[in-house]
Structure formats: structure tokens, C-alpha cells
C-alpha atoms as a PDB file:
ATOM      1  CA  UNK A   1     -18.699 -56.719  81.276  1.00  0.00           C
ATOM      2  CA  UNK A   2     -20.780 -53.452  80.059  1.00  0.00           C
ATOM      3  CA  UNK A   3     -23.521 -54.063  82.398  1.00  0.00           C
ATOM      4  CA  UNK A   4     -26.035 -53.333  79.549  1.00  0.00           C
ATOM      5  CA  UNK A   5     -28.598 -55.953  78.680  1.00  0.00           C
ATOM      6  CA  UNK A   6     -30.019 -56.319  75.067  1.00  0.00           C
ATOM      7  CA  UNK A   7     -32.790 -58.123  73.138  1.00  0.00           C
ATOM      8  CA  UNK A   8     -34.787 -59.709  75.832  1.00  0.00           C
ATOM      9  CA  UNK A   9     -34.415 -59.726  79.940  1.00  0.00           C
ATOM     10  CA  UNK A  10     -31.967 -62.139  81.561  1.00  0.00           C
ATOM     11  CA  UNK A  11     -34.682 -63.957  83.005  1.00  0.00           C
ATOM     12  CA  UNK A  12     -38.661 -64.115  83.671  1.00  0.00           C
ATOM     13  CA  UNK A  13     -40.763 -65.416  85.950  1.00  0.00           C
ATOM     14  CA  UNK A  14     -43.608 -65.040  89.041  1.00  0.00           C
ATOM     15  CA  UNK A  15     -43.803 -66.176  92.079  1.00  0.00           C
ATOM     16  CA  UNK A  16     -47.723 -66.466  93.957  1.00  0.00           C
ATOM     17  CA  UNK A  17     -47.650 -66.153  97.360  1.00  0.00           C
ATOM     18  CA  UNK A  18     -51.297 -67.714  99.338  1.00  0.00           C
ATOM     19  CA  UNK A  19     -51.993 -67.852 102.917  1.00  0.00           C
ATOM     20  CA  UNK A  20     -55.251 -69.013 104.789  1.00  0.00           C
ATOM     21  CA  UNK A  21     -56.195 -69.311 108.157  1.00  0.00           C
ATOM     22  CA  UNK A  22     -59.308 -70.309 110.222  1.00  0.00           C
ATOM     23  CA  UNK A  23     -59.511 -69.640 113.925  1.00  0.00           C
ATOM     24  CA  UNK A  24     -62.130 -70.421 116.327  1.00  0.00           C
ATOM     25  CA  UNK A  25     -62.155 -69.361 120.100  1.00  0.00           C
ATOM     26  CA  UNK A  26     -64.375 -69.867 123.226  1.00  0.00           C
ATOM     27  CA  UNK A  27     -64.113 -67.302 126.128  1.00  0.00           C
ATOM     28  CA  UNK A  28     -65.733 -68.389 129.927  1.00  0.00           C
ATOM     29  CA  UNK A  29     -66.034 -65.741 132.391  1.00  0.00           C
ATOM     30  CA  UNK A  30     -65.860 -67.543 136.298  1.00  0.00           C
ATOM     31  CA  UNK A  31     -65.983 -66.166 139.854  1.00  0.00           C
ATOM     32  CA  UNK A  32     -64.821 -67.117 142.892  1.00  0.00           C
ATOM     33  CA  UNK A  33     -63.247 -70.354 141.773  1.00  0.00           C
ATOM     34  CA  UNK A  34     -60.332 -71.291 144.126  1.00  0.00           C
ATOM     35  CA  UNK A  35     -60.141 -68.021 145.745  1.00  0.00           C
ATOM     36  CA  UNK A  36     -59.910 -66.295 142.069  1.00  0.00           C
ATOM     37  CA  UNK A  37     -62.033 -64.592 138.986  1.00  0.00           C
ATOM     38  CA  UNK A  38     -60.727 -67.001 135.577  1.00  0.00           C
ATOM     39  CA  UNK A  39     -61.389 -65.836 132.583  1.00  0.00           C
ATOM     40  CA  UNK A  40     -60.579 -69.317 130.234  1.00  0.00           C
ATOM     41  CA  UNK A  41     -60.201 -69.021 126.923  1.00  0.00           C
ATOM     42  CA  UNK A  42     -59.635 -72.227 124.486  1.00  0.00           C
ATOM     43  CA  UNK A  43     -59.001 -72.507 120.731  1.00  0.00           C
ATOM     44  CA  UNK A  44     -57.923 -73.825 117.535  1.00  0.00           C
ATOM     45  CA  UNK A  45     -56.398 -72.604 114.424  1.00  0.00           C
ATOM     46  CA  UNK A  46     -56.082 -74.002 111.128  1.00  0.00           C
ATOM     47  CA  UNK A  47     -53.702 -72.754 108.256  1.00  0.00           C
ATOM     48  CA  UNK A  48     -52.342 -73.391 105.343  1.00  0.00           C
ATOM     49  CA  UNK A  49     -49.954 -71.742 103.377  1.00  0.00           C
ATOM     50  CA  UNK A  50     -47.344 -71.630 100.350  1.00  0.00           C
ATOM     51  CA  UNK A  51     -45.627 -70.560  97.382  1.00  0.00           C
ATOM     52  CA  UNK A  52     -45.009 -71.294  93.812  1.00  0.00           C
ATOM     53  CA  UNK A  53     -42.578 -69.651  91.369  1.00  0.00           C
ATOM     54  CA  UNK A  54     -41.004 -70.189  88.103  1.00  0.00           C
ATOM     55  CA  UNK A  55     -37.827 -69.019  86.490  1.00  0.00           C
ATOM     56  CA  UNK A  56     -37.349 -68.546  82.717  1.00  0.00           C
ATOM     57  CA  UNK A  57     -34.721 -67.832  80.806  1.00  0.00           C
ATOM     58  CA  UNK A  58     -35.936 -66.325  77.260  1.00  0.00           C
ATOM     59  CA  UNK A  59     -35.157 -68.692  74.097  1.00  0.00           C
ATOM     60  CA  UNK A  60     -33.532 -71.131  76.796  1.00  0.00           C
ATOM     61  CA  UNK A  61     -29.917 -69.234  76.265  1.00  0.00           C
ATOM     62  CA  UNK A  62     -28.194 -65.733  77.332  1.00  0.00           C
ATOM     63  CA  UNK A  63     -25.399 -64.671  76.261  1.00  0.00           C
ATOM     64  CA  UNK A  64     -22.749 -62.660  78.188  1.00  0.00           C
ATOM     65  CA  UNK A  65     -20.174 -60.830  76.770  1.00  0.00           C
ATOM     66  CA  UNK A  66     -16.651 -59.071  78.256  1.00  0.00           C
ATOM     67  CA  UNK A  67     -15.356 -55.737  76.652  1.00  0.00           C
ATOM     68  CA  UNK A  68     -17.544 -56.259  73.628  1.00  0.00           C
ATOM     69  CA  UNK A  69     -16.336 -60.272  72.944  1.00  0.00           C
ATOM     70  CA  UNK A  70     -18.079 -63.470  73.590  1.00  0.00           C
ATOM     71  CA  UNK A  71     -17.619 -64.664  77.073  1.00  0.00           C
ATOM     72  CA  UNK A  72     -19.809 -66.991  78.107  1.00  0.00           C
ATOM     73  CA  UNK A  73     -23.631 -68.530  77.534  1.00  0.00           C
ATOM     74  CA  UNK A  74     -25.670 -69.520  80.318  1.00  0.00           C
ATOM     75  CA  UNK A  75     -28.825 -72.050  79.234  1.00  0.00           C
ATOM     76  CA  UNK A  76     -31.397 -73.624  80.977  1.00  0.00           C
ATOM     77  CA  UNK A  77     -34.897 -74.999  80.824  1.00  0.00           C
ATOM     78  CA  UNK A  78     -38.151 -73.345  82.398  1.00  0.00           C
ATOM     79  CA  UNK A  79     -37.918 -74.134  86.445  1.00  0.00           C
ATOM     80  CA  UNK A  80     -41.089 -74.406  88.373  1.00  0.00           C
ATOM     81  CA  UNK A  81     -40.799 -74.464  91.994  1.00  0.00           C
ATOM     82  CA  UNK A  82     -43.047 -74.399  95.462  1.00  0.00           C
ATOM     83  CA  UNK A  83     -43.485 -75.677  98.854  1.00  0.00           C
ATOM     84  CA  UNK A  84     -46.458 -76.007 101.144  1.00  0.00           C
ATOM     85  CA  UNK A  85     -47.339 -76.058 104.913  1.00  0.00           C
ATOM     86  CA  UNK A  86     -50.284 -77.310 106.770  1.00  0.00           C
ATOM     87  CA  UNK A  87     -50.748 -76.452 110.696  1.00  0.00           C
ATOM     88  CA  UNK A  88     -53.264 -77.612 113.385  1.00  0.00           C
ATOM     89  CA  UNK A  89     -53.173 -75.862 116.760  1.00  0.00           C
ATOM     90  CA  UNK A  90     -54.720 -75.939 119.676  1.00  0.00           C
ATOM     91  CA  UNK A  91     -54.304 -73.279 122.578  1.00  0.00           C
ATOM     92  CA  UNK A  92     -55.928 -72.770 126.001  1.00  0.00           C
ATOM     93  CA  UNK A  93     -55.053 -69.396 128.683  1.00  0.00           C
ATOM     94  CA  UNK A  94     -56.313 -68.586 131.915  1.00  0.00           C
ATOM     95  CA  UNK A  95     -56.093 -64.929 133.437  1.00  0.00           C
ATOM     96  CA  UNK A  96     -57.098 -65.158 136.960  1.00  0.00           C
ATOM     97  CA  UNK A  97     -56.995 -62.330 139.565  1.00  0.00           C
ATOM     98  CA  UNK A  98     -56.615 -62.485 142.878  1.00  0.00           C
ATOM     99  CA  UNK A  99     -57.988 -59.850 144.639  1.00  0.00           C
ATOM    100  CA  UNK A 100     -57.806 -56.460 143.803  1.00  0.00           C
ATOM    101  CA  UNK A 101     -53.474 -56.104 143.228  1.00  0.00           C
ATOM    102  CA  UNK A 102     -52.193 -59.609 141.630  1.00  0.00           C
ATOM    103  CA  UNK A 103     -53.417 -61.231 137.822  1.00  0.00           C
ATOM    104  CA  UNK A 104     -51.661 -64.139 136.629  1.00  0.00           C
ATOM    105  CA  UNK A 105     -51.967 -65.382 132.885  1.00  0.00           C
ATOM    106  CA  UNK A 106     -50.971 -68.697 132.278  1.00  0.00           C
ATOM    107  CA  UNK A 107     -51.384 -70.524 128.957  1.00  0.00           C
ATOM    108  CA  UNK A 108     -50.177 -73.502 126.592  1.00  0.00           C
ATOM    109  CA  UNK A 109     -49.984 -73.852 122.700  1.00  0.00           C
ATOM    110  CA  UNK A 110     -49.787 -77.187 120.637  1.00  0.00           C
ATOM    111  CA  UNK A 111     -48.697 -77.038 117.283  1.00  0.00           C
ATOM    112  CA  UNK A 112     -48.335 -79.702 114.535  1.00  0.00           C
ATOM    113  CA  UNK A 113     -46.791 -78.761 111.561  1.00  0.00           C
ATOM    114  CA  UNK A 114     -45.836 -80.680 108.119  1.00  0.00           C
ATOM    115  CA  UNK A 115     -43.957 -79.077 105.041  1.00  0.00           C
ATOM    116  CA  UNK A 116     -44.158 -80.688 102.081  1.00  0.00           C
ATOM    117  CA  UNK A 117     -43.748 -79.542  98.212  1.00  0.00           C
ATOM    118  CA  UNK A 118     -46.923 -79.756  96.102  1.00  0.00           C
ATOM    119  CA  UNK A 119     -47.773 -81.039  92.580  1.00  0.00           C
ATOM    120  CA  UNK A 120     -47.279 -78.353  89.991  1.00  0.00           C
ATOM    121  CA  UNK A 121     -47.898 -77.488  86.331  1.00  0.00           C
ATOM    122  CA  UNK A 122     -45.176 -77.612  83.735  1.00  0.00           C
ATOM    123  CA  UNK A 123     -44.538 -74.961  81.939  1.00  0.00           C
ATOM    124  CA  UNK A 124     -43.066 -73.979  78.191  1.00  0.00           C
ATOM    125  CA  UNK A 125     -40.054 -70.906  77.788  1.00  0.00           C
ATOM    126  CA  UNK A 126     -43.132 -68.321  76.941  1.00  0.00           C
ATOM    127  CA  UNK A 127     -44.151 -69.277  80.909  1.00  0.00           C
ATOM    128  CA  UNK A 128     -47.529 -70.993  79.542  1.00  0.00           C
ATOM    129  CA  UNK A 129     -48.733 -74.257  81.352  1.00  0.00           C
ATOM    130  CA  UNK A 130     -48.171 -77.049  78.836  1.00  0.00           C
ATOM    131  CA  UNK A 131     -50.740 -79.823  80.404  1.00  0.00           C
ATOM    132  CA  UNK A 132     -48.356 -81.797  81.919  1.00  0.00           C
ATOM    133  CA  UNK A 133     -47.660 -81.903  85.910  1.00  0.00           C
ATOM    134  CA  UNK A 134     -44.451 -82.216  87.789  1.00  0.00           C
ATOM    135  CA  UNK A 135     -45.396 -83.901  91.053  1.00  0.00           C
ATOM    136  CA  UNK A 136     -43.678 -83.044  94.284  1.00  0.00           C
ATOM    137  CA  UNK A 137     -41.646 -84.991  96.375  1.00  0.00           C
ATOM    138  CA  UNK A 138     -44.216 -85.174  99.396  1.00  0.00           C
ATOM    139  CA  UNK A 139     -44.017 -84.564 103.299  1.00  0.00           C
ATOM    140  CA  UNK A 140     -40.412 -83.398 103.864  1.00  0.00           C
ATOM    141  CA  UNK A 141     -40.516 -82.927 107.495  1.00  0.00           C
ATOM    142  CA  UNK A 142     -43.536 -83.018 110.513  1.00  0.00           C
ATOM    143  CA  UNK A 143     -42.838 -80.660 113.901  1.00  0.00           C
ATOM    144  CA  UNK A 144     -44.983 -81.535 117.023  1.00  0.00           C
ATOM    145  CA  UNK A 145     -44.849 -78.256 118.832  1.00  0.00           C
ATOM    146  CA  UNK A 146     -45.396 -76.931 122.688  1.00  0.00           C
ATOM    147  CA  UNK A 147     -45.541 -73.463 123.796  1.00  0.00           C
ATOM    148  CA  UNK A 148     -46.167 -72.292 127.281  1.00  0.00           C
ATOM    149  CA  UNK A 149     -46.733 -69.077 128.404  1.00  0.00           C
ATOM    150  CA  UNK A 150     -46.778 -67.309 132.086  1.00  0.00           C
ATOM    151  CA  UNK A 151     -47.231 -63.629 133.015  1.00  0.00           C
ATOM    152  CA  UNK A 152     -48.063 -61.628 136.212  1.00  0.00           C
ATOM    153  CA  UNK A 153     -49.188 -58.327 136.770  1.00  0.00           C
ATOM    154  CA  UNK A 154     -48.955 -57.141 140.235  1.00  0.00           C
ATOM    155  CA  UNK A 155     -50.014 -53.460 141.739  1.00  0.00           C
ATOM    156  CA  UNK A 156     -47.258 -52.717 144.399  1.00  0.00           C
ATOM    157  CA  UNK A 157     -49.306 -49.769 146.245  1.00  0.00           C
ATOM    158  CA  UNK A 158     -52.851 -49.509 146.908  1.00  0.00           C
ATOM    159  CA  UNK A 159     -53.605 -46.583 144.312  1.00  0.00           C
ATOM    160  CA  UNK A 160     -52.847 -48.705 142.093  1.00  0.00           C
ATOM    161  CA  UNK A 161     -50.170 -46.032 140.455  1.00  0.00           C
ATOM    162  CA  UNK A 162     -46.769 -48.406 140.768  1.00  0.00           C
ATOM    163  CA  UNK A 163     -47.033 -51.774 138.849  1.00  0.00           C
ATOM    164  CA  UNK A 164     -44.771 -54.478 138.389  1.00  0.00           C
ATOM    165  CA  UNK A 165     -44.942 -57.005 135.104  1.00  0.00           C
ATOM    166  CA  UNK A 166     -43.305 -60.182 134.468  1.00  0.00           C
ATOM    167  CA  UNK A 167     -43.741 -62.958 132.162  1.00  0.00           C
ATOM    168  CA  UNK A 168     -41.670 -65.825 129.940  1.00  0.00           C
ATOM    169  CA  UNK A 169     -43.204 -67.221 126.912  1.00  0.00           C
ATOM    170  CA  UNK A 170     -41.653 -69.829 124.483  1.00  0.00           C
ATOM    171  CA  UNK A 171     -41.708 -69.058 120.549  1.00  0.00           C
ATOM    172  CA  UNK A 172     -41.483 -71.296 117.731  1.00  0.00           C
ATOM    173  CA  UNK A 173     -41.025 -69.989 114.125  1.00  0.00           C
ATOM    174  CA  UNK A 174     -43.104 -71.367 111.515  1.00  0.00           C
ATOM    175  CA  UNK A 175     -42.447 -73.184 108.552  1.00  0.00           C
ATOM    176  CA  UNK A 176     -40.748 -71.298 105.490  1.00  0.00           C
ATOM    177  CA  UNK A 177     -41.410 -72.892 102.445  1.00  0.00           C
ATOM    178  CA  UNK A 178     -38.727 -71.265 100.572  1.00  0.00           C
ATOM    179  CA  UNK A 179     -36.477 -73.936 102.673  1.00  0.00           C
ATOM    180  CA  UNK A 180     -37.725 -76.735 100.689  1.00  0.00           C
ATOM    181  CA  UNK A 181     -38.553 -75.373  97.496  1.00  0.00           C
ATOM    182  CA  UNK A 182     -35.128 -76.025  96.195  1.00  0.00           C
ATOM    183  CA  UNK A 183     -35.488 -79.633  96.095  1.00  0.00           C
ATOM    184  CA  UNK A 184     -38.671 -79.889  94.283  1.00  0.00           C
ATOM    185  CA  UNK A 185     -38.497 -81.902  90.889  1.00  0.00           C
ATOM    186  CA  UNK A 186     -39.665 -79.021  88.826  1.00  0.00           C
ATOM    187  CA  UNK A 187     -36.478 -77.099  89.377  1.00  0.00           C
ATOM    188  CA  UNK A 188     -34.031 -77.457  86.457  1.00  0.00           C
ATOM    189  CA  UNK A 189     -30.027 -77.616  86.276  1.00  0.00           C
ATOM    190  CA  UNK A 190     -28.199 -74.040  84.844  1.00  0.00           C
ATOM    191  CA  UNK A 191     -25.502 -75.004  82.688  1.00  0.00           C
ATOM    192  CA  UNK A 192     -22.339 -72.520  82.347  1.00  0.00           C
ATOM    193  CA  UNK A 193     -20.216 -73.001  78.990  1.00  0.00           C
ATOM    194  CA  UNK A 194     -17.285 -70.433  77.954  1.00  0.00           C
ATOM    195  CA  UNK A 195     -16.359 -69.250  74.459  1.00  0.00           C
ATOM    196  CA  UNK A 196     -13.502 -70.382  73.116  1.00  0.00           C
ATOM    197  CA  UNK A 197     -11.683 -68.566  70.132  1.00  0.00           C
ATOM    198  CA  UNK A 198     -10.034 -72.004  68.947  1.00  0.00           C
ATOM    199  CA  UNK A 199     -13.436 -73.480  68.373  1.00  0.00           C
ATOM    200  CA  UNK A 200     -15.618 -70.345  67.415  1.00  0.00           C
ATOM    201  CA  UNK A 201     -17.945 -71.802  70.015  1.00  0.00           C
ATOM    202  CA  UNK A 202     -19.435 -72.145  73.694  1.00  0.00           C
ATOM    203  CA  UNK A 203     -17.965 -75.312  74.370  1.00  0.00           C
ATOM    204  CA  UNK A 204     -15.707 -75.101  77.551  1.00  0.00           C
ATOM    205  CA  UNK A 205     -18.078 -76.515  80.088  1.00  0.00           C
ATOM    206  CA  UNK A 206     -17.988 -73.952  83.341  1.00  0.00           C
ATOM    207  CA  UNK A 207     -20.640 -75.348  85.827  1.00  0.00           C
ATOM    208  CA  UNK A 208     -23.618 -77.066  85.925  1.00  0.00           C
ATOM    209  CA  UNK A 209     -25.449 -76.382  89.193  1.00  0.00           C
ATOM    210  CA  UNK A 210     -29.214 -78.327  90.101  1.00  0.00           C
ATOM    211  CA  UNK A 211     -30.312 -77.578  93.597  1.00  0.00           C
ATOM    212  CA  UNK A 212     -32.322 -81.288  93.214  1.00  0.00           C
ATOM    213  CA  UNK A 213     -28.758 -82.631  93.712  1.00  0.00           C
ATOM    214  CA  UNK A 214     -26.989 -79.911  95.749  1.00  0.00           C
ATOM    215  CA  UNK A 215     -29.301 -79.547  98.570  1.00  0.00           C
ATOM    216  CA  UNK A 216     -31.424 -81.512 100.935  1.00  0.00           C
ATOM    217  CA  UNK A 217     -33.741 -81.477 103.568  1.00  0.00           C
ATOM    218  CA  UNK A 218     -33.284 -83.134 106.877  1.00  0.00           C
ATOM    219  CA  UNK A 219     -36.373 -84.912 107.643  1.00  0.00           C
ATOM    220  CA  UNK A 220     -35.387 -84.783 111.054  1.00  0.00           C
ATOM    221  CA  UNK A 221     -34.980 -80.547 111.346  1.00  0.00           C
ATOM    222  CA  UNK A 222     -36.294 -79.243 114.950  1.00  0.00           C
ATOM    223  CA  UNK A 223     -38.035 -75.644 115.005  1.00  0.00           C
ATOM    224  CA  UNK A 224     -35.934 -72.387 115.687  1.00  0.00           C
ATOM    225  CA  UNK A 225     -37.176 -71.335 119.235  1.00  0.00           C
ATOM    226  CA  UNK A 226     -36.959 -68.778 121.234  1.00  0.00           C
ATOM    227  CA  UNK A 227     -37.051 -68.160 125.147  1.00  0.00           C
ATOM    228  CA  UNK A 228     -38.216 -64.838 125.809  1.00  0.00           C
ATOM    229  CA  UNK A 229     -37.972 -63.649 129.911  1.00  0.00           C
ATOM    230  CA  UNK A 230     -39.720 -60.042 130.932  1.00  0.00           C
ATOM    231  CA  UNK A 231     -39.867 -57.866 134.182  1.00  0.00           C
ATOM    232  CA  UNK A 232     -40.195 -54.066 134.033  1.00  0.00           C
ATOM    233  CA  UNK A 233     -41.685 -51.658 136.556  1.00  0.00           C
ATOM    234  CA  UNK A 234     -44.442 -48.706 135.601  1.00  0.00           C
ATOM    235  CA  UNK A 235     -45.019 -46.224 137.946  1.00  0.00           C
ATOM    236  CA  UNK A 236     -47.520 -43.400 136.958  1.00  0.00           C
ATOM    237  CA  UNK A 237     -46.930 -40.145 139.172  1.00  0.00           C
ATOM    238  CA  UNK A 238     -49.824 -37.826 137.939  1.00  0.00           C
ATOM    239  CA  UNK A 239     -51.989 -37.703 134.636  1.00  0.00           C
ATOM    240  CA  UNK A 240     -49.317 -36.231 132.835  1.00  0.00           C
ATOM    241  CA  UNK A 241     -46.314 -38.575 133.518  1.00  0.00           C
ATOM    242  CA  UNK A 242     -45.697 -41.700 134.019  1.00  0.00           C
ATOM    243  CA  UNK A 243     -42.106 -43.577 134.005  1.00  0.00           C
ATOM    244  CA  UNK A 244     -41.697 -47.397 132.673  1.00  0.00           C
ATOM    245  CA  UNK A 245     -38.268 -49.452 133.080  1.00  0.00           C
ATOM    246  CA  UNK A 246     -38.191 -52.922 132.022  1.00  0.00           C
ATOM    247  CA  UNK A 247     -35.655 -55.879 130.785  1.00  0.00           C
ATOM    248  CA  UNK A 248     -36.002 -58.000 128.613  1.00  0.00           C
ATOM    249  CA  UNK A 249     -34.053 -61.857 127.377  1.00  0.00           C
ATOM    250  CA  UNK A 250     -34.539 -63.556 124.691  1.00  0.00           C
ATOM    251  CA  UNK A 251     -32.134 -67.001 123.941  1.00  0.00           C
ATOM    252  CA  UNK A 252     -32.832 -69.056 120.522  1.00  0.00           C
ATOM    253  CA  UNK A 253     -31.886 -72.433 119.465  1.00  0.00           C
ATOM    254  CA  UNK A 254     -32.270 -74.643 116.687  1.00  0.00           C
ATOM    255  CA  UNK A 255     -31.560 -72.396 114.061  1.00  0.00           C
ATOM    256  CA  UNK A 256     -31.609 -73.570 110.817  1.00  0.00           C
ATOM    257  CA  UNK A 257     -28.944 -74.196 108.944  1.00  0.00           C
ATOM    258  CA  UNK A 258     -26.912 -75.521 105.788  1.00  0.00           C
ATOM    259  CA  UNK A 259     -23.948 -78.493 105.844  1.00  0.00           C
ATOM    260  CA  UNK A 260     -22.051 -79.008 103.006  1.00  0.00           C
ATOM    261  CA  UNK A 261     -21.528 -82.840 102.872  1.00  0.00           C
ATOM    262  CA  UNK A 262     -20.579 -83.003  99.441  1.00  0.00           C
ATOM    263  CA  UNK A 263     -17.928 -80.567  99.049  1.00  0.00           C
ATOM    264  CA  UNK A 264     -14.207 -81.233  98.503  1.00  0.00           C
ATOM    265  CA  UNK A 265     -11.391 -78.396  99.227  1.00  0.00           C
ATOM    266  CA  UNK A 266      -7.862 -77.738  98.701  1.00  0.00           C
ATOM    267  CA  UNK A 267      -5.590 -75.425  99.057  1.00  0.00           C
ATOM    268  CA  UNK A 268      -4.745 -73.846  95.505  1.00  0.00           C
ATOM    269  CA  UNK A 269      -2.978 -70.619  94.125  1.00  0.00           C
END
């Protein structure tokens, strides 16, 4: 390998990146109720978001050479790739103090979430949409989501300079398109061939790796989560300093992941 590239890149492409949301809140200010002030506050959200990208490789073919000989070509036709969420939430909180020395927020999020890979344009090696559309495979997975949330904020002397916080909230991580964007249609098979001095050719087939084939999406995947547990201490001793301690957890599950079901080992030399 000489690690210098000649007559055209190894490979072009773009990738468009759009994201929109639309949020909507009401706020209610209410005294006295149950022995406490509440402010409520209640919502939705709306959002939608995705990707597209294509991959090119110039002429179809490159051509990779080792110490100045014919090694290897490595062809493939234009890829065009992308994946799409939609999300619909609703939230509601509640910070309510009690007297002059205690506020408690307390509040719940629903989430439903479905990831699916769009219709897209074909395109020609020069990256130019030829008319013709690859369509996407659809929904690939829904999530039906809950996250509470719980806090307290409590002054532990009358002036009001020593405070103690607490809270726990869950977190869920949103959709990543880039998870299913290797399955969509519009992605096309690499093909590896080696040189071979007997034949004066490429013709020693290498690999031929499509993503279509090689991965899949569980329509069944949970959301990654995360528990997150708070307490810390401030304590302010004059206008000029102030000392905070506080610890913090946080414990995740779900992750996701990647099983190889297809793949067959040995042990070799």
C-alpha cells in the first residue's frame, strides 16, 4: 500500500441531517390546595426527525494497488440510505411547597415512539436523482414509553443558608436512525475481487458484503434507560462562599446491541 490516492476520491457522497419539533405547554399557578402552593404544568411535544445519505464510488470501481502492483478492485453501485422517527409525548409536573422550608416536584412523561425507513430517490454514479424511488421497508419498531420524575428541596435551618436536594428521574434515549438505516433497500452490496497474475485480471472473488442481508432489526428492541438517584447538601456561609457536596447514581439497561446469528467459526492457523 502507498497510501496515495489518484484520479478521483475513493468514494462520494452526503448525508442531510433534519430535525423538527413542536411543543406546547400550559402553566396553573394554585394556593392553598391541600395544605400547599402547586404550580401544574402540562404538555405535549411533537417531533420528527431523520437522515438520508448516499455513498458513491466514482465510475462504480477503485482500484488498490500494493508496492506499485495490482492488488485488488473494490466495485459497487450508488447506495442510498435513511431512517426516520416520529414521537408523540405528553408530560405533566407539579412543584408544590409546603410552607416556607420543603418543595417537592413530582412529574410523569409518556412517550410513543416508531422508527421506520422512508421512501427515497435513486440515484446515478454522478450522485444525480434518476426519477426512480426506492421505497423503504416501513415501521421497524414502536416504543410506548414512561418516565417519572421526583425531587425535593428542603431548607434545613431557618435562614434558609443550609439546603438539602434530592431527586430520581428515569431516562429513555431516543431513537437513532442510523440503527436502521442499514437495512433499507437502497443500500447496495460491495464486492471485493483480487488480481491474479495467472489471469491478468480481478477475478479471485474476496467478499461481497450487503448490510440488507447481514443485519436486522428486532422489531421487538426495548429503549436504553437510565435510573438516575441524587442527594447533595449546599450550605452557603456568607456572600462570598458557599460549599456544595452531592452524590450522584445512575444504572442503565437495555442497551442496544448486535447478535451475530449467522456467523460460523473455527479454529484455523
Amino acid at each position: 500500500m502507498t497510501g496515495v490516492s489518484s484520479g478521483a476520491p475513493p468514494e462520494i457522497g452526503h448525508v442531510t441531517l433534519i430535525r423538527t419539533t413542536v411543543k406546547a405547554t400550559l402553566t396553573h399557578y394554585e394556593r392553598g390546595w391541600f395544605g400547599a402552593d402547586h404550580q401544574w404544568k402540562v404538555g405535549t411535544q411533537i417531533e420528527k426527525g431523520g437522515h438520508d445519505a448516499s455513498q458513491i464510488i466514482p465510475t462504480g470501481v477503485r482500484f488498490v494497488d500494493n508496492n506499485g502492483q495490482p492488488f485488488q478492485d473494490i466495485s459497487r453501485d450508488p447506495a442510498i440510505s435513511g431512517g426516520q422517527f416520529v414521537t408523540f409525548a405528553a408530560f405533566a409536573t407539579d412543584t408544590a411547597t409546603l410552607g416556607d422550608r420543603l418543595t417537592i416536584n413530582a412529574g410523569v412523561r409518556l412517550d410513543h415512539n416508531r422508527a421506520y425507513t422512508q421512501d427515497l430517490p435513486a440515484i446515478d454514479l454522478t450522485g444525480r436523482k434518476t426519477g426512480d424511488i426506492v421505497r423503504g421497508l416501513g415501521t421497524m419498531y414502536t416504543w410506548n414509553l414512561i418516565s417519572p420524575r421526583l425531587g425535593a428541596t428542603a431548607k434545613l435551618s431557618a435562614d434558609g443558608r443550609t439546603i438539602l436536594r434530592a431527586s430520581y428521574g428515569r431516562f429513555h434515549q431516543g431513537i437513532l436512525t442510523a440503527e436502521v438505516a442499514p437495512t433499507h433497500p437502497g443500500i447496495t452490496p460491495i464486492t471485493t475481487t483480487a488480481f491474479e497474475p495467472a489471469t491478468g485480471g480481478y477475478t479471485r472473488l474476496v467478499s461481497v458484503v450487503d448490510s440488507t442481508l447481514n443485519v436486522q432489526v428486532d422489531p421487538h428492541m426495548r429503549a436504553p434507560l437510565t435510573d438516575e438517584y441524587s442527594i447533595g447538601i449546599d450550605r452557603e456561609f456568607d456572600r462570598r462562599l458557599a460549599v456544595a457536596a452531592a452524590y450522584i447514581r445512575k444504572t442503565g439497561s437495555d442497551y442496544i446491541a448486535y447478535t451475530d446469528v449467522g456467523g460460523a467459526y473455527r479454529e484455523d492457523t
